[in-house]
Protein backbone atom coordinates (compact mmCIF):
# COMPACT_ATOMS: atom_id res chain seq x y z
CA UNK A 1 0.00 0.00 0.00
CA UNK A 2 1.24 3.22 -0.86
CA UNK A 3 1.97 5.98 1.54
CA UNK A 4 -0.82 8.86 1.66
CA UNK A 5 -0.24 12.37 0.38
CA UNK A 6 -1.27 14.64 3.04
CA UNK A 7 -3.26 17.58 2.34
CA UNK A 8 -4.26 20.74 4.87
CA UNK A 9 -7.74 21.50 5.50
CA UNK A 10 -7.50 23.49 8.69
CA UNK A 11 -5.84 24.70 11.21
CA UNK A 12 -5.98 22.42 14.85
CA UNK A 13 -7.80 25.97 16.43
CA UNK A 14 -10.84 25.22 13.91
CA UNK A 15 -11.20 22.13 15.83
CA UNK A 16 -14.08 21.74 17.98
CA UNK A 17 -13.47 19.37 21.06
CA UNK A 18 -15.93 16.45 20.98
CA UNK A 19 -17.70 17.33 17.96
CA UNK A 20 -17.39 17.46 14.10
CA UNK A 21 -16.93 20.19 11.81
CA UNK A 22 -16.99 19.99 7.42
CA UNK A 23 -13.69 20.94 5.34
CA UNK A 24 -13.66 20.55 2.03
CA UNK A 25 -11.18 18.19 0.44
CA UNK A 26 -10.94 17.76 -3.42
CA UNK A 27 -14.46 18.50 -4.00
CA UNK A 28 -15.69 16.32 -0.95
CA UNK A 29 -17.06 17.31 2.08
CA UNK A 30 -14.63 15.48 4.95
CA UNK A 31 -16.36 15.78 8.71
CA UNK A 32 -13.84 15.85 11.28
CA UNK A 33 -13.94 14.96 14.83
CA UNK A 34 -12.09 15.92 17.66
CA UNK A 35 -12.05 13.78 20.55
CA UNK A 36 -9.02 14.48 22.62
CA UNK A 37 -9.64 12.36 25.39
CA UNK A 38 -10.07 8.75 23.28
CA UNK A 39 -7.82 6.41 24.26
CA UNK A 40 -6.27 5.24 20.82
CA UNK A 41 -7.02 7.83 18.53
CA UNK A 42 -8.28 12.06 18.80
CA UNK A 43 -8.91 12.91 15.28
CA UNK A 44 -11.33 11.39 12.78
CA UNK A 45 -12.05 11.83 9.28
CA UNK A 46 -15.18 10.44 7.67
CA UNK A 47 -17.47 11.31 4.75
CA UNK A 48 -19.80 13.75 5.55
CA UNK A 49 -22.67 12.72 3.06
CA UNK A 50 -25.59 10.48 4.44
CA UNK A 51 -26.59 7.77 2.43
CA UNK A 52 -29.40 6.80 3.87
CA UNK A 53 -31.27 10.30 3.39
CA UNK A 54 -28.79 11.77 0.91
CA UNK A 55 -27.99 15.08 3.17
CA UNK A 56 -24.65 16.41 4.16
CA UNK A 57 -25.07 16.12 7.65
CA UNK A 58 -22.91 13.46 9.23
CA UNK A 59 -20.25 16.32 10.83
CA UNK A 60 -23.22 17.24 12.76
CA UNK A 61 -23.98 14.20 14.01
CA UNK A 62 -23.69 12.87 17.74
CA UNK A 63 -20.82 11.21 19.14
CA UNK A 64 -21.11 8.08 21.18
CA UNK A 65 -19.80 5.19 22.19
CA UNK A 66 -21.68 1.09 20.69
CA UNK A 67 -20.41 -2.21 22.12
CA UNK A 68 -16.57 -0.05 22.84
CA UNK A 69 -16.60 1.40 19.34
CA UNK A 70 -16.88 5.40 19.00
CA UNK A 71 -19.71 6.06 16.22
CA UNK A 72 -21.53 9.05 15.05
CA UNK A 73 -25.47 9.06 15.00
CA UNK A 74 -26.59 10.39 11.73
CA UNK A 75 -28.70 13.72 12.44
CA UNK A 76 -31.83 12.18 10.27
CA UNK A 77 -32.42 8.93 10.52
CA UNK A 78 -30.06 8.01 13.72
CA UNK A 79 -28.16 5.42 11.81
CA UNK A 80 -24.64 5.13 14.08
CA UNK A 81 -21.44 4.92 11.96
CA UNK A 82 -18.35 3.67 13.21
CA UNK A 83 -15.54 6.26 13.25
CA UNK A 84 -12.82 3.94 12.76
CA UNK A 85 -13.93 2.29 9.55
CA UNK A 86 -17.36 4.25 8.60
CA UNK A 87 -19.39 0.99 8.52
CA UNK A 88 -23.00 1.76 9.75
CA UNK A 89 -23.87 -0.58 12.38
CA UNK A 90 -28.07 -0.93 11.49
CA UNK A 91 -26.95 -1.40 7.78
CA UNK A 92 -24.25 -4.12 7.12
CA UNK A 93 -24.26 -2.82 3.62
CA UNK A 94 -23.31 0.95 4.01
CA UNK A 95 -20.46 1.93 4.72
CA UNK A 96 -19.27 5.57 5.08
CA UNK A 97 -15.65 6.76 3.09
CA UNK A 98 -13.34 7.30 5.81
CA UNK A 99 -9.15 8.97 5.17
CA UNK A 100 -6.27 8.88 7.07
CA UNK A 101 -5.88 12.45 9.45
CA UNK A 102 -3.05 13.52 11.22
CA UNK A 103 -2.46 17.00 13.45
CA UNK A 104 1.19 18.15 11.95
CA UNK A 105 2.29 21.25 13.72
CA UNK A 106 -0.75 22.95 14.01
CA UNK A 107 -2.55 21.75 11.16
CA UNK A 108 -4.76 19.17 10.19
CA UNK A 109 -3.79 16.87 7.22
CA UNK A 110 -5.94 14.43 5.30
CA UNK A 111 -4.20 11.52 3.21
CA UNK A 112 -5.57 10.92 0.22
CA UNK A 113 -4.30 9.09 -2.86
């Protein structure tokens, strides 16, 4: 597998602790969330678009905790996504895009590519 090329999309400040906010990343919308008290890993970087009612809405989305996984409710329809992987636990078949993310020096980077 080849190594990511990381891109900027914000600046750590434009974080907010515990919840998700939307950068744009080639034409995507990428939610990030900030969890700085997780155990294994703080930042997360999933697709922001819903399948299940077609809205960009997942960065808004709750943050909780299923079976030890960290998930995001969807703000619509309450389907929880796994942060880790994006794979919607009421769906088997739906899974959400999810990147590699990084904090480099005051920045956030997404890998892509």
């Amino acid at each position: 597998m080849s190594q990511p090329i990381w891109k900027t999309v914000c600046n750590e400040q434009d974080l907010v602790t515990n919840s998700g906010v939307v950068v744009w990343l080639d034409g995507a919308q990428v939610a990030l969330f900030y969890l700085p008290d997780a155990q294994d890993q703080t930042l997360y970087a999933i697709d922001n678009h819903d399948p299940e009612s077609g809205a960009n809405v997942i960065g808004r989305g709750l943050i909780g905790s299923i079976k030890g996984d960290l998930v995001v409710a969807a703000p619509i329809y309450k389907q929880h996504y796994r942060l880790q992987d994006g794979q919607c636990l009421e769906e088997p078949n739906q899974r959400l895009r999810v990147w590699p993310v990084r904090l480099n020096g005051g920045v956030v980077e997404v890998g892509v590519g």
